[in-house]
PDB file of N, CA and C in Angstrom:
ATOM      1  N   UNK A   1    -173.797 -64.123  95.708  1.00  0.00           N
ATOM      2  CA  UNK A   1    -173.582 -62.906  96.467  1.00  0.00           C
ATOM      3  C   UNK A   1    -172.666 -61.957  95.700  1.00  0.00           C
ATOM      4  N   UNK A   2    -171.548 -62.911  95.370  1.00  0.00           N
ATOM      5  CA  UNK A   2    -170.699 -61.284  94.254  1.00  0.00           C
ATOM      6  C   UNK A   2    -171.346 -61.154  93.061  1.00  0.00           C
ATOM      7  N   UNK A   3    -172.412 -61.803  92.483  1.00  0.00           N
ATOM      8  CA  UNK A   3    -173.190 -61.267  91.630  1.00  0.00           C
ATOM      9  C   UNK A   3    -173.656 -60.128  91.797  1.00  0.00           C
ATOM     10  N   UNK A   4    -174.771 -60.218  92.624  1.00  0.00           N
ATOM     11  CA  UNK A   4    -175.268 -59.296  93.665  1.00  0.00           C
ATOM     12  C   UNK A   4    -174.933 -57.556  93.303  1.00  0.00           C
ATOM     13  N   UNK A   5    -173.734 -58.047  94.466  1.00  0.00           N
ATOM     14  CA  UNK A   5    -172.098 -56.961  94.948  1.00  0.00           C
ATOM     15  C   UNK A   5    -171.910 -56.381  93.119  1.00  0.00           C
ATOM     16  N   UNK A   6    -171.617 -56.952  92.186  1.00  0.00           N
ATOM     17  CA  UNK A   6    -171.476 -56.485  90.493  1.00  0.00           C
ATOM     18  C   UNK A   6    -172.203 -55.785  89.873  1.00  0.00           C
ATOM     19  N   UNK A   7    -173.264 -55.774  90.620  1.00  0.00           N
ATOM     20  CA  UNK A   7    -174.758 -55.402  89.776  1.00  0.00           C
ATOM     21  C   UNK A   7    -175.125 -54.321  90.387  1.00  0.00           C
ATOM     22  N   UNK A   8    -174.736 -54.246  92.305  1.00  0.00           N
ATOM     23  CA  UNK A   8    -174.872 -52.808  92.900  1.00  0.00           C
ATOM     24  C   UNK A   8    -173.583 -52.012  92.551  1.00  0.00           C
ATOM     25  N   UNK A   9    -172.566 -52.282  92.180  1.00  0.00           N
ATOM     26  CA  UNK A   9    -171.347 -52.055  92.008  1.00  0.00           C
ATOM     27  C   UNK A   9    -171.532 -50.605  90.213  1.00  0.00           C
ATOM     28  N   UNK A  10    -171.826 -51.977  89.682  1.00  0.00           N
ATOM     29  CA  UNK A  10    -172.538 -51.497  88.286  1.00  0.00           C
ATOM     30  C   UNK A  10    -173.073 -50.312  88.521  1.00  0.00           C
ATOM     31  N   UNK A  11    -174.359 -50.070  89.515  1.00  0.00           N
ATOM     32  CA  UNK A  11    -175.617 -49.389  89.066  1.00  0.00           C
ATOM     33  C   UNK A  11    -175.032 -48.265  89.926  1.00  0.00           C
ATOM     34  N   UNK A  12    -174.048 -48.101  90.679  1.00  0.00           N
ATOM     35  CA  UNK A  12    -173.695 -46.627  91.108  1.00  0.00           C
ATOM     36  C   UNK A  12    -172.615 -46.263  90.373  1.00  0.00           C
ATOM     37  N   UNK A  13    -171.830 -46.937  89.566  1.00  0.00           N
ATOM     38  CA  UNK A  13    -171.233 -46.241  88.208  1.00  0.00           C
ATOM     39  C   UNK A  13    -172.049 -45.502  87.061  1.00  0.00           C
ATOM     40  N   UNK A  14    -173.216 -46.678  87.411  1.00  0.00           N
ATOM     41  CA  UNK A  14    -174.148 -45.952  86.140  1.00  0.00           C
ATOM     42  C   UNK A  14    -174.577 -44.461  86.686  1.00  0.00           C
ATOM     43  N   UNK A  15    -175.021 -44.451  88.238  1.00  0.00           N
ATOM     44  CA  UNK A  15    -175.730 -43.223  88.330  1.00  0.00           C
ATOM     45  C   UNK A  15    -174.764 -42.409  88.432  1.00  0.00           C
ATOM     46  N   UNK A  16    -173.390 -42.512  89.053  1.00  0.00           N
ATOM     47  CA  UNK A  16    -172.734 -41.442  88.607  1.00  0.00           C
ATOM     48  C   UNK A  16    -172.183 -40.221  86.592  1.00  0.00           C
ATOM     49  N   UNK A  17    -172.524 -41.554  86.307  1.00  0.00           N
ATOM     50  CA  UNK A  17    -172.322 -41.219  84.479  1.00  0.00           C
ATOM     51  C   UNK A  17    -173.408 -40.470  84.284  1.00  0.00           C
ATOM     52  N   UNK A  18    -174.518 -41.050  84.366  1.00  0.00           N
ATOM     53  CA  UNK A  18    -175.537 -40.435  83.153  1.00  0.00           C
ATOM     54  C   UNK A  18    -176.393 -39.042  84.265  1.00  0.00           C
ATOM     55  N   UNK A  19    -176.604 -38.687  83.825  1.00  0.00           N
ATOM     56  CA  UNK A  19    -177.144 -37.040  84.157  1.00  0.00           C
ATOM     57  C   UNK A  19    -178.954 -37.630  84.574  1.00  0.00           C
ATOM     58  N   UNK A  20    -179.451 -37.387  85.681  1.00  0.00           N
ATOM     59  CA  UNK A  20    -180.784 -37.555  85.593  1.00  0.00           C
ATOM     60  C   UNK A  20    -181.962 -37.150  85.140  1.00  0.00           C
ATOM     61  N   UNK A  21    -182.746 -37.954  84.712  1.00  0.00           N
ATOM     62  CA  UNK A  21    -183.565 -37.080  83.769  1.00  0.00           C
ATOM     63  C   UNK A  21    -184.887 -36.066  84.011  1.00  0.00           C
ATOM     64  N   UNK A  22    -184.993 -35.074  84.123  1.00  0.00           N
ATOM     65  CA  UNK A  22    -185.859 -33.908  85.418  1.00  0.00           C
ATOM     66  C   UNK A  22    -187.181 -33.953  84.385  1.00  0.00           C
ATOM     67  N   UNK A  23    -188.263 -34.358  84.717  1.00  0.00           N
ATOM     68  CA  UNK A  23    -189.531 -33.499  84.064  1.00  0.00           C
ATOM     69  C   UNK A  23    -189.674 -32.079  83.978  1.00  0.00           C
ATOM     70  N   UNK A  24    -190.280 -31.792  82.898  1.00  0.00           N
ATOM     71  CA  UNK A  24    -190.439 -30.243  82.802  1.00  0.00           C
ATOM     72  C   UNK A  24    -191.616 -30.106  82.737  1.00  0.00           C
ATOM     73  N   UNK A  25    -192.221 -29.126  83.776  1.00  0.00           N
ATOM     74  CA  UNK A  25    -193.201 -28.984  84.616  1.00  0.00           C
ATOM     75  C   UNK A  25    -193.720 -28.051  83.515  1.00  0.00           C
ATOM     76  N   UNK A  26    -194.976 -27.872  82.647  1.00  0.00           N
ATOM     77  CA  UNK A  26    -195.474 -26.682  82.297  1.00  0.00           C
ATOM     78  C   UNK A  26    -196.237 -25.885  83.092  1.00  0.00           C
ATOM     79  N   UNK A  27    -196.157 -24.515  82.715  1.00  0.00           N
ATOM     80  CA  UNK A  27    -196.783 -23.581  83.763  1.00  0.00           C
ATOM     81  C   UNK A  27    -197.783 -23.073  83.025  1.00  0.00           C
ATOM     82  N   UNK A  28    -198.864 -22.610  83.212  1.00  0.00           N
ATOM     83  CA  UNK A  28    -199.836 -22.597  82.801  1.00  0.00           C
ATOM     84  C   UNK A  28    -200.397 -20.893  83.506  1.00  0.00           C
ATOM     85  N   UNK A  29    -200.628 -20.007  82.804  1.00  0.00           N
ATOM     86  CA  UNK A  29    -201.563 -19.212  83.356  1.00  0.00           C
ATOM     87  C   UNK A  29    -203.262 -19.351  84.201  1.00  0.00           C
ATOM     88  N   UNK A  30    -203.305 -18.787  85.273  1.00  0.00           N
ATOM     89  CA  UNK A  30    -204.794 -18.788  85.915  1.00  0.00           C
ATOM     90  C   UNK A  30    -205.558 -17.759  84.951  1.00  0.00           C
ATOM     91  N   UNK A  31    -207.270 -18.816  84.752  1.00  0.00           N
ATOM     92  CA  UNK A  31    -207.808 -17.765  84.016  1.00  0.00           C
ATOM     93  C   UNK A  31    -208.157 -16.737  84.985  1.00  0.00           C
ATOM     94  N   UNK A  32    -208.278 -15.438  84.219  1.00  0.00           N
ATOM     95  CA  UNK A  32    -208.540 -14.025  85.326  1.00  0.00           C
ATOM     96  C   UNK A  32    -209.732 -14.011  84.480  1.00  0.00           C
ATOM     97  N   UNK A  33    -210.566 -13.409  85.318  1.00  0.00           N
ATOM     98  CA  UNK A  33    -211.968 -13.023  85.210  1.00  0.00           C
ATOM     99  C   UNK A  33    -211.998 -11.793  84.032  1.00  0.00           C
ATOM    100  N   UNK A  34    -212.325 -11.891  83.162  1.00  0.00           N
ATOM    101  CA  UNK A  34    -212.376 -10.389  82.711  1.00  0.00           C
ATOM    102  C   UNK A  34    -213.459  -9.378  83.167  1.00  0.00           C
ATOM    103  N   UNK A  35    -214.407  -9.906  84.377  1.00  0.00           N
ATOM    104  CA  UNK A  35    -214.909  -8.871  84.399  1.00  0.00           C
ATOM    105  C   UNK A  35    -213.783  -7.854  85.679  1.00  0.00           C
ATOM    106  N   UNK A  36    -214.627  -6.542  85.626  1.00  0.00           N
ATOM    107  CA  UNK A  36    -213.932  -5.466  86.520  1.00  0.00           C
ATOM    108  C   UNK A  36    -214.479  -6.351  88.348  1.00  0.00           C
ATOM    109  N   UNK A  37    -213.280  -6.128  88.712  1.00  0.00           N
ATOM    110  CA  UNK A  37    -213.456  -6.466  90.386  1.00  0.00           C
ATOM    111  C   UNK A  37    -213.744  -5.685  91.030  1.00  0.00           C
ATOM    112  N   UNK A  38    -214.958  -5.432  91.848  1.00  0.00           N
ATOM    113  CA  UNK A  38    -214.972  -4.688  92.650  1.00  0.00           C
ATOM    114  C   UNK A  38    -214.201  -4.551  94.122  1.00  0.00           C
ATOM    115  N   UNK A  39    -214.034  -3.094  94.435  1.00  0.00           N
ATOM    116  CA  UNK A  39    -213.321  -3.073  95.803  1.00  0.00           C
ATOM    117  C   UNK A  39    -214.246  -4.161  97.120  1.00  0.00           C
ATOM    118  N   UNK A  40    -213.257  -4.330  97.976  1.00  0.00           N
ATOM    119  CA  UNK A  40    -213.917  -5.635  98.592  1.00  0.00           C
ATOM    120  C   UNK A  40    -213.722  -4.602  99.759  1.00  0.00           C
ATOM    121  N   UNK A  41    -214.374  -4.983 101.376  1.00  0.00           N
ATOM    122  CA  UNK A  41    -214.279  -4.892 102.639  1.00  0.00           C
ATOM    123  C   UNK A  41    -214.897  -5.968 103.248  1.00  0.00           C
ATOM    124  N   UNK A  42    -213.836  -6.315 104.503  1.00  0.00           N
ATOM    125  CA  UNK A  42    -214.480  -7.347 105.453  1.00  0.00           C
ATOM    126  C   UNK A  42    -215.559  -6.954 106.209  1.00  0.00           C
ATOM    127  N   UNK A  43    -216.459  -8.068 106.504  1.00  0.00           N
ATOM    128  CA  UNK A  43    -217.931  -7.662 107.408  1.00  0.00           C
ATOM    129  C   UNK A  43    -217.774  -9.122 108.579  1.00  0.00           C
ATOM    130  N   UNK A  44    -217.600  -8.879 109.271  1.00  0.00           N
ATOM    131  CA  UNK A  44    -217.998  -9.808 110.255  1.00  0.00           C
ATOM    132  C   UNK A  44    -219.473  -9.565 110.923  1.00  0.00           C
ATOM    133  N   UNK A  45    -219.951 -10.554 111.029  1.00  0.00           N
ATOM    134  CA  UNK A  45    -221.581 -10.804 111.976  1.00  0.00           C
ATOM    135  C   UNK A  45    -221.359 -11.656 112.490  1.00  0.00           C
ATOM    136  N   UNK A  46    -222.194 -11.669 114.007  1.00  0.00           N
ATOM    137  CA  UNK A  46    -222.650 -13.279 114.571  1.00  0.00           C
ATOM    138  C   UNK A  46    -224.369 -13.191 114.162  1.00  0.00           C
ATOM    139  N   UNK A  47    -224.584 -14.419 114.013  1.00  0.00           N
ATOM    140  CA  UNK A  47    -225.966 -15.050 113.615  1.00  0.00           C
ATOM    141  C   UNK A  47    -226.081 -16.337 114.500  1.00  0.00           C
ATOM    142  N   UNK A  48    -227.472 -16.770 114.085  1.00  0.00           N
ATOM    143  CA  UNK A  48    -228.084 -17.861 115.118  1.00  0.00           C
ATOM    144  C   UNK A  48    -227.302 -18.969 114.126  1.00  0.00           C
ATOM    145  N   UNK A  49    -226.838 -20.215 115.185  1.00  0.00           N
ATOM    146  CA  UNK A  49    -226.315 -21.691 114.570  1.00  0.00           C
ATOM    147  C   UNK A  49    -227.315 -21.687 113.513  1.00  0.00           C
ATOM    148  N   UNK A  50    -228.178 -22.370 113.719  1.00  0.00           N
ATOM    149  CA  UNK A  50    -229.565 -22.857 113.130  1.00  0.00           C
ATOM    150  C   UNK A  50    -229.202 -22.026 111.749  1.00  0.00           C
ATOM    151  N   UNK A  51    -229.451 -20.890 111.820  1.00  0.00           N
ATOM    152  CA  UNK A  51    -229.159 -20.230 110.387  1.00  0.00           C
ATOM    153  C   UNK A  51    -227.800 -20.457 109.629  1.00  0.00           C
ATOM    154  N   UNK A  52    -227.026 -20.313 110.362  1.00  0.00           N
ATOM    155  CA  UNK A  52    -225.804 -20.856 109.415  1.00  0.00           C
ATOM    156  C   UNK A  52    -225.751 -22.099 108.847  1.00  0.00           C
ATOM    157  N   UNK A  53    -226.455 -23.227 109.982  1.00  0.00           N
ATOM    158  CA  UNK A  53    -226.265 -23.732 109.288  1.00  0.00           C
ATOM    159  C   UNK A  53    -227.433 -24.783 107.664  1.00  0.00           C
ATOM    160  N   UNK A  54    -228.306 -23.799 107.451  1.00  0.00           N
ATOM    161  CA  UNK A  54    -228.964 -23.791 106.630  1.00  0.00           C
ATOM    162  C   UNK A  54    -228.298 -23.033 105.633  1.00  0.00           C
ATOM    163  N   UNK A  55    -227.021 -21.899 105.814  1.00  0.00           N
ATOM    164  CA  UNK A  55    -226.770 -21.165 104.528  1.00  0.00           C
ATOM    165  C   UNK A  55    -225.553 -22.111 104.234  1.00  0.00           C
ATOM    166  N   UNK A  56    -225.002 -23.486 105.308  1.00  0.00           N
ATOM    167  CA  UNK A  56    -223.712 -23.751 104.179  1.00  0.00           C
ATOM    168  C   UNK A  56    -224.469 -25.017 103.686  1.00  0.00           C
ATOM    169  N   UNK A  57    -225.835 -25.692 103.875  1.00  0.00           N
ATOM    170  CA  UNK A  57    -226.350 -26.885 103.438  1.00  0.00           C
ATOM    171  C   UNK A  57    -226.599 -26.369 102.063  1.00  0.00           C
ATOM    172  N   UNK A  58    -227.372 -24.759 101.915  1.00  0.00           N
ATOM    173  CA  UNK A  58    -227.834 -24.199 100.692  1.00  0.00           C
ATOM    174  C   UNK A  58    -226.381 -23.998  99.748  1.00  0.00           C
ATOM    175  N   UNK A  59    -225.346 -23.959 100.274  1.00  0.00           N
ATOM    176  CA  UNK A  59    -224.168 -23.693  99.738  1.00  0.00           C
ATOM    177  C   UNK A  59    -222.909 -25.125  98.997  1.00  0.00           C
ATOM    178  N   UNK A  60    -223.785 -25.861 100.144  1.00  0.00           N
ATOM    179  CA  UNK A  60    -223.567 -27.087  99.156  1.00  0.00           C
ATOM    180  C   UNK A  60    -224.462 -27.603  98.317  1.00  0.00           C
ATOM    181  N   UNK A  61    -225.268 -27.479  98.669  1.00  0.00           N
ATOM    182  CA  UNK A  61    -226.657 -27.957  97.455  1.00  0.00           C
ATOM    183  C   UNK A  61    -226.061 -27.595  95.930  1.00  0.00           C
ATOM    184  N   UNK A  62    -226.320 -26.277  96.190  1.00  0.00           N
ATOM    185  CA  UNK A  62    -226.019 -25.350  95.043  1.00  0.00           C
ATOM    186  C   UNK A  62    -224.829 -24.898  94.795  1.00  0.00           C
ATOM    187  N   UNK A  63    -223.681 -25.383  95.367  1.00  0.00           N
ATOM    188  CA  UNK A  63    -222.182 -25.235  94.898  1.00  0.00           C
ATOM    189  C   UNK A  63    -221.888 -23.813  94.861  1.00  0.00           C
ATOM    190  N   UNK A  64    -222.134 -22.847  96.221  1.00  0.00           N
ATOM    191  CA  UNK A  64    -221.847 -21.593  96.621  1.00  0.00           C
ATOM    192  C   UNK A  64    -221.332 -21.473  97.370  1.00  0.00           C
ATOM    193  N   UNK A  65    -220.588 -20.257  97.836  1.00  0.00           N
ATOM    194  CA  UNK A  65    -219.741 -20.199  98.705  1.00  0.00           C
ATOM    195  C   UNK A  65    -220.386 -19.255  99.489  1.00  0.00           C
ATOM    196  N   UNK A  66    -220.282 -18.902 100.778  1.00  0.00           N
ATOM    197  CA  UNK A  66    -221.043 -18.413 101.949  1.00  0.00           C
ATOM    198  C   UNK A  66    -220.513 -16.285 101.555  1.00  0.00           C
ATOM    199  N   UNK A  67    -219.799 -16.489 100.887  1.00  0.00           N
ATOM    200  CA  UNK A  67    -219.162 -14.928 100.748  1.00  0.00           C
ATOM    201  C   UNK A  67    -220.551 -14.699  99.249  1.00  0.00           C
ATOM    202  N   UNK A  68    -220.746 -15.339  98.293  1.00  0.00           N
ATOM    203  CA  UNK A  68    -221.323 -15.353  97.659  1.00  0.00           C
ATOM    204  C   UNK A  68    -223.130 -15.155  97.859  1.00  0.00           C
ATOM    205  N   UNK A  69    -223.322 -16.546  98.486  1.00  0.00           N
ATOM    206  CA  UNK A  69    -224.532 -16.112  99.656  1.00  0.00           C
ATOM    207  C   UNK A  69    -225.368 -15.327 100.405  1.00  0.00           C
ATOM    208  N   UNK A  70    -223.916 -14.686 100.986  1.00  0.00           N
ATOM    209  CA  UNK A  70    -224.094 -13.507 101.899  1.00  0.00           C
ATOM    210  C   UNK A  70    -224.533 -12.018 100.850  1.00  0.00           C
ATOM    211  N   UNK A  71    -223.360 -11.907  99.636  1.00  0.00           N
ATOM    212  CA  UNK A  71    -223.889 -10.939  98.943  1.00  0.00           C
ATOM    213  C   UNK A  71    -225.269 -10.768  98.605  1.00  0.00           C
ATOM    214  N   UNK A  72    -225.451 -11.757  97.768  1.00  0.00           N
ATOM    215  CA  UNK A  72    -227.067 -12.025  97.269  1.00  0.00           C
ATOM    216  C   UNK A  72    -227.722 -11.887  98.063  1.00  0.00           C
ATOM    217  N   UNK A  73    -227.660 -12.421  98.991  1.00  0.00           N
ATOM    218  CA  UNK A  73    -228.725 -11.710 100.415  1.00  0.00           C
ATOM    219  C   UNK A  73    -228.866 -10.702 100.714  1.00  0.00           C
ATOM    220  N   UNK A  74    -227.370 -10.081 100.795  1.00  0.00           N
ATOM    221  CA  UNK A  74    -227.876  -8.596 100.924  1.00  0.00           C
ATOM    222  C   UNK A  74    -228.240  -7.981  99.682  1.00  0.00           C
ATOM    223  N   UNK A  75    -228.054  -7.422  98.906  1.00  0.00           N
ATOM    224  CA  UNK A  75    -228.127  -7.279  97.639  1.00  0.00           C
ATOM    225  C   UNK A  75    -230.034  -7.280  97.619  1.00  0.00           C
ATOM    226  N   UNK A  76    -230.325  -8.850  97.567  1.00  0.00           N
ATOM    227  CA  UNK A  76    -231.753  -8.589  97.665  1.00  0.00           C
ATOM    228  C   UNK A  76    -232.550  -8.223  98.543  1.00  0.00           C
ATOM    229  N   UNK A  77    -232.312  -8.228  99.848  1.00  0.00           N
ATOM    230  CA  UNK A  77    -233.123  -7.384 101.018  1.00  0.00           C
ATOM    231  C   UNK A  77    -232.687  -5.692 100.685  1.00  0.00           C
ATOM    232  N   UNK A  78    -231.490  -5.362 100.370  1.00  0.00           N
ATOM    233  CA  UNK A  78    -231.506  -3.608 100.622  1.00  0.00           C
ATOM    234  C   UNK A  78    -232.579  -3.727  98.985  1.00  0.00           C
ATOM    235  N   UNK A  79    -232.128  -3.891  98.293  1.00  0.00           N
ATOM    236  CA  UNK A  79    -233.278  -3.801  96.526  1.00  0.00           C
ATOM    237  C   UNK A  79    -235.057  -4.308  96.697  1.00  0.00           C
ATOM    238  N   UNK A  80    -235.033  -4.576  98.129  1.00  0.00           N
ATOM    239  CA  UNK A  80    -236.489  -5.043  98.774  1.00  0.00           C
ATOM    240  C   UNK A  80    -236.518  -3.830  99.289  1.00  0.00           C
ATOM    241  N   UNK A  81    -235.939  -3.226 100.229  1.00  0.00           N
ATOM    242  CA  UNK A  81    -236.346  -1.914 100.954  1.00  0.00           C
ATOM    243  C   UNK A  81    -236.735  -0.846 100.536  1.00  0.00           C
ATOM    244  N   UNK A  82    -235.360  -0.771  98.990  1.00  0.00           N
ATOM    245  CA  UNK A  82    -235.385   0.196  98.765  1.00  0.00           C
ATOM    246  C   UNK A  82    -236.825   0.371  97.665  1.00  0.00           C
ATOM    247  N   UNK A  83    -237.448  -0.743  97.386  1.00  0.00           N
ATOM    248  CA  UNK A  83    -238.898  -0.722  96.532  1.00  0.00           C
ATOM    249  C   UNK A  83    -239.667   0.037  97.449  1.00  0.00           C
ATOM    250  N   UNK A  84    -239.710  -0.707  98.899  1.00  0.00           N
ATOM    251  CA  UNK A  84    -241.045  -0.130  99.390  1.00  0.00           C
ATOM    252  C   UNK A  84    -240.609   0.952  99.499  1.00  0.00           C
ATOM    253  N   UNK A  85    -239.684   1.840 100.002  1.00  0.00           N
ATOM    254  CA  UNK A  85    -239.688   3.109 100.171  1.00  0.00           C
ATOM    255  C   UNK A  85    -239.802   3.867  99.290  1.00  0.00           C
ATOM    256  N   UNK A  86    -239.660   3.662  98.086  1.00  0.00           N
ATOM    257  CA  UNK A  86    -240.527   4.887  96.779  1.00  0.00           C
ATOM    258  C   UNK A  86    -241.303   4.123  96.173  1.00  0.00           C
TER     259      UNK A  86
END
């Protein structure tokens, strides 16, 4: 037991002496996109379940995100309209 008592005795002399030793965290820059960002605005819709949830199955399939999705969708229906009309 006063072994013990010597050895805890010891090891909080020790931690008071020696300075602890801190990792140094590197920081790293996020890559930024170089392309130009376009200005953004929020759109809220309601849609049918059923459809949603076919756009987040397609969104996992294909490792997309529903903001992404949504563009391309629109994107290709107004570039559909705008064919037939001229």
């Amino acid at each position: 037991m006063t072994d013990y008592k010597d050895k805890l005795g010891g090891l909080a002399d020790k931690l008071k002496k020696e300075t602890p030793k801190t990792p140094i965290q590197e920081v790293q820059p996020i890559r930024q996109n170089t392309g130009v960002k376009e200005e953004e605005a929020q759109l809220n819709v309601w849609i049918p379940k059923a459809l949603l949830k076919r756009v987040k199955t397609y969104g996992v399939e294909f490792d997309a995100s529903l903001k992404d999705i949504s563009i391309e969708a629109l994107k290709f229906f107004l570039d559909a309209k705008q064919k037939k009309s001229t």
